[in-house]
Protein backbone atom coordinates (compact mmCIF):
# COMPACT_ATOMS: atom_id res chain seq x y z
CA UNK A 1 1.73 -5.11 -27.42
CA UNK A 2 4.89 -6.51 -26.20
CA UNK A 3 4.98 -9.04 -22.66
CA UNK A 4 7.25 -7.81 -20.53
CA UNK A 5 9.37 -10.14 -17.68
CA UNK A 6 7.45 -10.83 -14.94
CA UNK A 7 8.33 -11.15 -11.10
CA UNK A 8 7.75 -15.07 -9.79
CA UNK A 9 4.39 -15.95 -10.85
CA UNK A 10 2.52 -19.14 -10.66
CA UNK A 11 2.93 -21.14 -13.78
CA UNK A 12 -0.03 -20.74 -16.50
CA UNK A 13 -1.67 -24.62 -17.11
CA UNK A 14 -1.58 -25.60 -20.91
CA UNK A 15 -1.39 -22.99 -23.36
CA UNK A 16 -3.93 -19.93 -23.53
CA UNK A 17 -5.45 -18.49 -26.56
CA UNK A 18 -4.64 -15.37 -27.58
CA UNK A 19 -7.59 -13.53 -26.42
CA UNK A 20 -7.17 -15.21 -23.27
CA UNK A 21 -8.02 -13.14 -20.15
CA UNK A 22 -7.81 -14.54 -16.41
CA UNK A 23 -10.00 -13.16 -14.00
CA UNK A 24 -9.44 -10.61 -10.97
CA UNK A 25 -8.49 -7.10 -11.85
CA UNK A 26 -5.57 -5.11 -13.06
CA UNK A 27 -2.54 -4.27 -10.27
CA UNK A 28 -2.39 -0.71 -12.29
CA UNK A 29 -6.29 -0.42 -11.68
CA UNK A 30 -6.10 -2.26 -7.76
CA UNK A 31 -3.08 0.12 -6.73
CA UNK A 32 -4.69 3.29 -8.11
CA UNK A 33 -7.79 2.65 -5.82
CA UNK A 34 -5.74 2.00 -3.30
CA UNK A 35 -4.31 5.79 -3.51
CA UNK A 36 -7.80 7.16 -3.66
CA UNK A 37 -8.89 4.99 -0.38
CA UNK A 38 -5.65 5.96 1.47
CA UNK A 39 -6.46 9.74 0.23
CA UNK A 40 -9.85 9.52 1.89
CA UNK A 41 -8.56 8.49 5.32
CA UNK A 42 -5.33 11.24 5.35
CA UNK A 43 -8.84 13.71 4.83
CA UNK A 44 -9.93 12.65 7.55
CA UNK A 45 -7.20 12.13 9.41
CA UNK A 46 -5.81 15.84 9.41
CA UNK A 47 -9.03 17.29 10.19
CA UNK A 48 -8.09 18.47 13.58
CA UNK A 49 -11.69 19.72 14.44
CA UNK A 50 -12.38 15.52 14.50
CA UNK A 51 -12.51 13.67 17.48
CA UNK A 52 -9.02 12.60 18.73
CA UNK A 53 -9.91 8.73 19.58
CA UNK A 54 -11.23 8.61 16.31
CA UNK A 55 -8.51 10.31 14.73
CA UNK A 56 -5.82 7.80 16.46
CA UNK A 57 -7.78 4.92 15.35
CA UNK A 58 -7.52 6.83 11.76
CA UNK A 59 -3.86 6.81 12.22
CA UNK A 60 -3.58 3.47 12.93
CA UNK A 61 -5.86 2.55 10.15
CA UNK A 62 -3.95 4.22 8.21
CA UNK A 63 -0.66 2.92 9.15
CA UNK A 64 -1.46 -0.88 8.61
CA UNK A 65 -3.42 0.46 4.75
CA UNK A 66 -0.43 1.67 3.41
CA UNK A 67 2.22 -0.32 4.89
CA UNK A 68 0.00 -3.32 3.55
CA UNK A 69 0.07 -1.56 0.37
CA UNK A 70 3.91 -0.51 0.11
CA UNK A 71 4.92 -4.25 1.02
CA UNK A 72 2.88 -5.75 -2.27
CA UNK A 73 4.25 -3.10 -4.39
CA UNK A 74 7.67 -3.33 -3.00
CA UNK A 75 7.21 -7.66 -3.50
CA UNK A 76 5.69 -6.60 -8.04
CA UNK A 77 5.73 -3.16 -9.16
CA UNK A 78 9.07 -1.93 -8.42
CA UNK A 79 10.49 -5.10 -9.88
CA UNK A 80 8.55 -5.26 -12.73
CA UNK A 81 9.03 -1.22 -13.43
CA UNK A 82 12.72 -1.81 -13.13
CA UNK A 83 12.74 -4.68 -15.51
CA UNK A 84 9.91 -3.28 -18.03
CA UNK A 85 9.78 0.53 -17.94
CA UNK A 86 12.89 3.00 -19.60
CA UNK A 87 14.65 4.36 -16.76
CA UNK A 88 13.09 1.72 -14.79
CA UNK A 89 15.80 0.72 -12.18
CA UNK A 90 16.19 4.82 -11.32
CA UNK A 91 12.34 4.97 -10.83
CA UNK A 92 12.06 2.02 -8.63
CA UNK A 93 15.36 2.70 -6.61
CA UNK A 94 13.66 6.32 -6.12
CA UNK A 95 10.53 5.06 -4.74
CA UNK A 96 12.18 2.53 -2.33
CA UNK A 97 13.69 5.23 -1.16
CA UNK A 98 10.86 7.68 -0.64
CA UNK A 99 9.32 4.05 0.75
CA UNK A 100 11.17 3.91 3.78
CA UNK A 101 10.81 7.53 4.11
CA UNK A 102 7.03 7.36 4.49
CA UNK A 103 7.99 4.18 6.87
CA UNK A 104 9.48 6.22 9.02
CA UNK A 105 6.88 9.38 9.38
CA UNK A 106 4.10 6.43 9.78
CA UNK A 107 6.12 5.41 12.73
CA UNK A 108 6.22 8.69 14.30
CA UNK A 109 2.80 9.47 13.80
CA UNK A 110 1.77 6.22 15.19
CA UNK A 111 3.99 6.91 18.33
CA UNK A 112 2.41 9.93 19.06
CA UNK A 113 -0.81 10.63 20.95
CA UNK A 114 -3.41 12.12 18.91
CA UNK A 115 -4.32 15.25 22.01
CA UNK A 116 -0.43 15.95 21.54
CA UNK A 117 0.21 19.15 19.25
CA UNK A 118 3.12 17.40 17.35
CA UNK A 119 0.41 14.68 16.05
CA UNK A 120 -1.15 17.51 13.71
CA UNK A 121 1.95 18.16 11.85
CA UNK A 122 3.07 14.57 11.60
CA UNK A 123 -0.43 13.79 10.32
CA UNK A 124 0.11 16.47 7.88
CA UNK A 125 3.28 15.40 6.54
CA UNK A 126 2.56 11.88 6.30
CA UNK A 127 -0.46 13.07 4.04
CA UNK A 128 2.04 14.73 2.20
CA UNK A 129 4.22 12.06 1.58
CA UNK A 130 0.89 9.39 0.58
CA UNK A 131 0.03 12.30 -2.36
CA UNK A 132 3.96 12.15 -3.70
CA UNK A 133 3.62 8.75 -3.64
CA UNK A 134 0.37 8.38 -5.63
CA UNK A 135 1.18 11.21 -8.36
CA UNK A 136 4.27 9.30 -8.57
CA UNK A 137 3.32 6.08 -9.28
CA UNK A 138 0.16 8.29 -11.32
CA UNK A 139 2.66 9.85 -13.65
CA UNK A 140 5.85 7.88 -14.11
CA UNK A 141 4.81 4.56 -13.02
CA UNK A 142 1.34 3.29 -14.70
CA UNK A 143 1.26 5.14 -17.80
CA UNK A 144 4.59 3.76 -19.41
CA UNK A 145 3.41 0.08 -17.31
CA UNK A 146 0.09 0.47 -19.35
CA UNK A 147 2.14 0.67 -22.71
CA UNK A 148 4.53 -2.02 -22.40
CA UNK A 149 2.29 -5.12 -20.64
CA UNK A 150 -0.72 -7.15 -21.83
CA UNK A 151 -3.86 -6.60 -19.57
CA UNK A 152 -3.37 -10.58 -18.74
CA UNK A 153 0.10 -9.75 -17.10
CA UNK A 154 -1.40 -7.03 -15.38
CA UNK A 155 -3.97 -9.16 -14.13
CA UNK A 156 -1.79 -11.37 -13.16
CA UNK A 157 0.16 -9.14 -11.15
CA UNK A 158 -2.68 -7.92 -9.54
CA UNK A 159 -3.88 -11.45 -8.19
CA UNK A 160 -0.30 -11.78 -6.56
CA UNK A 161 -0.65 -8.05 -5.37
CA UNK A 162 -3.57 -8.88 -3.67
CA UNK A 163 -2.26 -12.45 -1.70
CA UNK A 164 1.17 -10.17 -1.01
CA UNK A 165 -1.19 -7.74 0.82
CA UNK A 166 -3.03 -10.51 3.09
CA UNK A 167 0.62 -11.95 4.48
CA UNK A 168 2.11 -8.37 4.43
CA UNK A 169 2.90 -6.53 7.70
CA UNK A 170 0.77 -4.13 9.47
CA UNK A 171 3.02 -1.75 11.60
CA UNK A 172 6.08 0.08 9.46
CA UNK A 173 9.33 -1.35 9.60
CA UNK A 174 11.53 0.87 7.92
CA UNK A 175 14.68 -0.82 8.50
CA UNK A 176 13.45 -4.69 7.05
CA UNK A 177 14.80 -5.61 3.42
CA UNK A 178 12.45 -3.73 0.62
CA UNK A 179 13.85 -5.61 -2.20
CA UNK A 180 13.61 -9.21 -3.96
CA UNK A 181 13.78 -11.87 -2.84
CA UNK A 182 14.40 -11.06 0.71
CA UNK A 183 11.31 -9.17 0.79
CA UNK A 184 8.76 -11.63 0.25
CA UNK A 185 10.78 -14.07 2.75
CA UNK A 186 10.76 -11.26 5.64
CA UNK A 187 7.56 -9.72 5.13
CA UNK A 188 5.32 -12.61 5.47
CA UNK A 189 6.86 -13.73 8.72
CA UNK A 190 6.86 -9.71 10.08
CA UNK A 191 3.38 -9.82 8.92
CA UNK A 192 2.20 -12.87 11.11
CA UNK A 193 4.05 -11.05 14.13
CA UNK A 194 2.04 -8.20 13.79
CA UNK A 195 -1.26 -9.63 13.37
CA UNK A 196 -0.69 -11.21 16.29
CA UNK A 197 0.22 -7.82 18.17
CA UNK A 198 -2.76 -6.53 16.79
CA UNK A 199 -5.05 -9.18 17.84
CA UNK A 200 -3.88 -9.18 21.24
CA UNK A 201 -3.76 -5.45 21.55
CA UNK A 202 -7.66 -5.31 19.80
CA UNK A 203 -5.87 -2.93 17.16
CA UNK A 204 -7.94 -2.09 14.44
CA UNK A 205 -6.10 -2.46 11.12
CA UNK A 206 -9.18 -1.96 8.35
CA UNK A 207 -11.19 0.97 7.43
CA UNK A 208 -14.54 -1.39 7.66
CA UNK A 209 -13.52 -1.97 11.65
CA UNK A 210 -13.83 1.68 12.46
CA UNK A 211 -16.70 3.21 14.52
CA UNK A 212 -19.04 5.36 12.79
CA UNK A 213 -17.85 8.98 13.83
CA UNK A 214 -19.80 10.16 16.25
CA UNK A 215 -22.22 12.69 14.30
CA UNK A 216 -22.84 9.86 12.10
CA UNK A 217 -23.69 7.51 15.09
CA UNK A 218 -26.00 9.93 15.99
CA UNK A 219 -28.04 10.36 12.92
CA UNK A 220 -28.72 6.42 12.76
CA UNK A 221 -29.98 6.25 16.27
């Protein structure tokens, strides 16, 4: 299997065997559970017989998941599809695009009260949008990815995804660079401005600091 060019990574030490294999996991496999996590929450999200504080704390949620997610593939797939994969520069310029798209409807949903009738079909087409994402990066993305890079450079890639995600912002900002290098010089510094909104404003940005939902509250009294 051929090694394909690489976004910035940190310089290997010495010179690894052959067989050698660093340790964390794959940025094909990380992203992929990713879409299956973020799938789970736009479930529950839409379901408009939920609870509507829970269901705006699902938005927001949400919102911070995926925009954490779109900044650290933004900052190493993209730029390694459009450098590695055939047609690469049309797939990643496509997904940028449909990128700032899903930016944008994240924005609106988060802007909108959850009791307010125009939340439901916001909710629905930002679910929309998250499962044209994932069967996009599903079909075109990480199959052709799989073919052309070692599972070290994957791994790799997927250490870096996972640091990109800790600096990366939390709110969507549609309109902030998406590409190399200015990406991963604006997104950090966004990133520490909206942690600090967040912490000041008790907003809860994981899936672990959610509430159990109420039925399930009761069943554990």
């Amino acid at each position: 299997m051929s090694t394909v060019p690489l976004p910035p990574l940190p310089a290997d030490t010495g010179e690894p065997a052959q067989d050698y294999r660093p340790g964390g996991r794959s940025m094909v496999d990380l992203l992929a559970d990713e879409h299956h996590r973020i799938d789970g929450l736009c479930a529950e999200l839409v379901d408009d017989a939920a609870d509507p504080g829970r269901r705006r704390q699902l938005a927001e949620v949400l919102t911070a998941t995926v925009v954490r997610h779109l900044s650290a593939e933004e900052q190493y797939l993209y730029p390694t599809v459009r450098v590695a994969v055939p047609d690469g520069p049309t797939l990643a310029d496509r997904e940028l695009a449909a990128d700032i798209t899903l930016l944008t409807a994240l924005r609106e949903l988060t802007g909108t009260a959850s009791a307010d009738a125009e939340f439901d079909r916001r909710a629905e087409r930002v679910a929309g949008l998250l499962r044209r994402h994932a069967a996009a990066a599903e079909t075109d993305l990480f199959p052709p990815l799989r073919q052309v890079a070692t599972d070290a450079e994957l791994i790799r890639l997927g250490n870096r995804v996972e640091i990109a995600e800790e600096a990366a912002p939390t709110r969507p900002h549609p309109h902030t660079p998406l590409t190399p290098p200015w990406n991963r010089v604006v997104h950090p510094a966004v990133g520490m401005l909206d942690k600090v909104r967040d912490a000041v404003t008790r907003r809860r940005t994981y899936l672990e600091d959610l509430p159990l939902p109420r039925q399930a509250n009761r069943r554990h009294r």
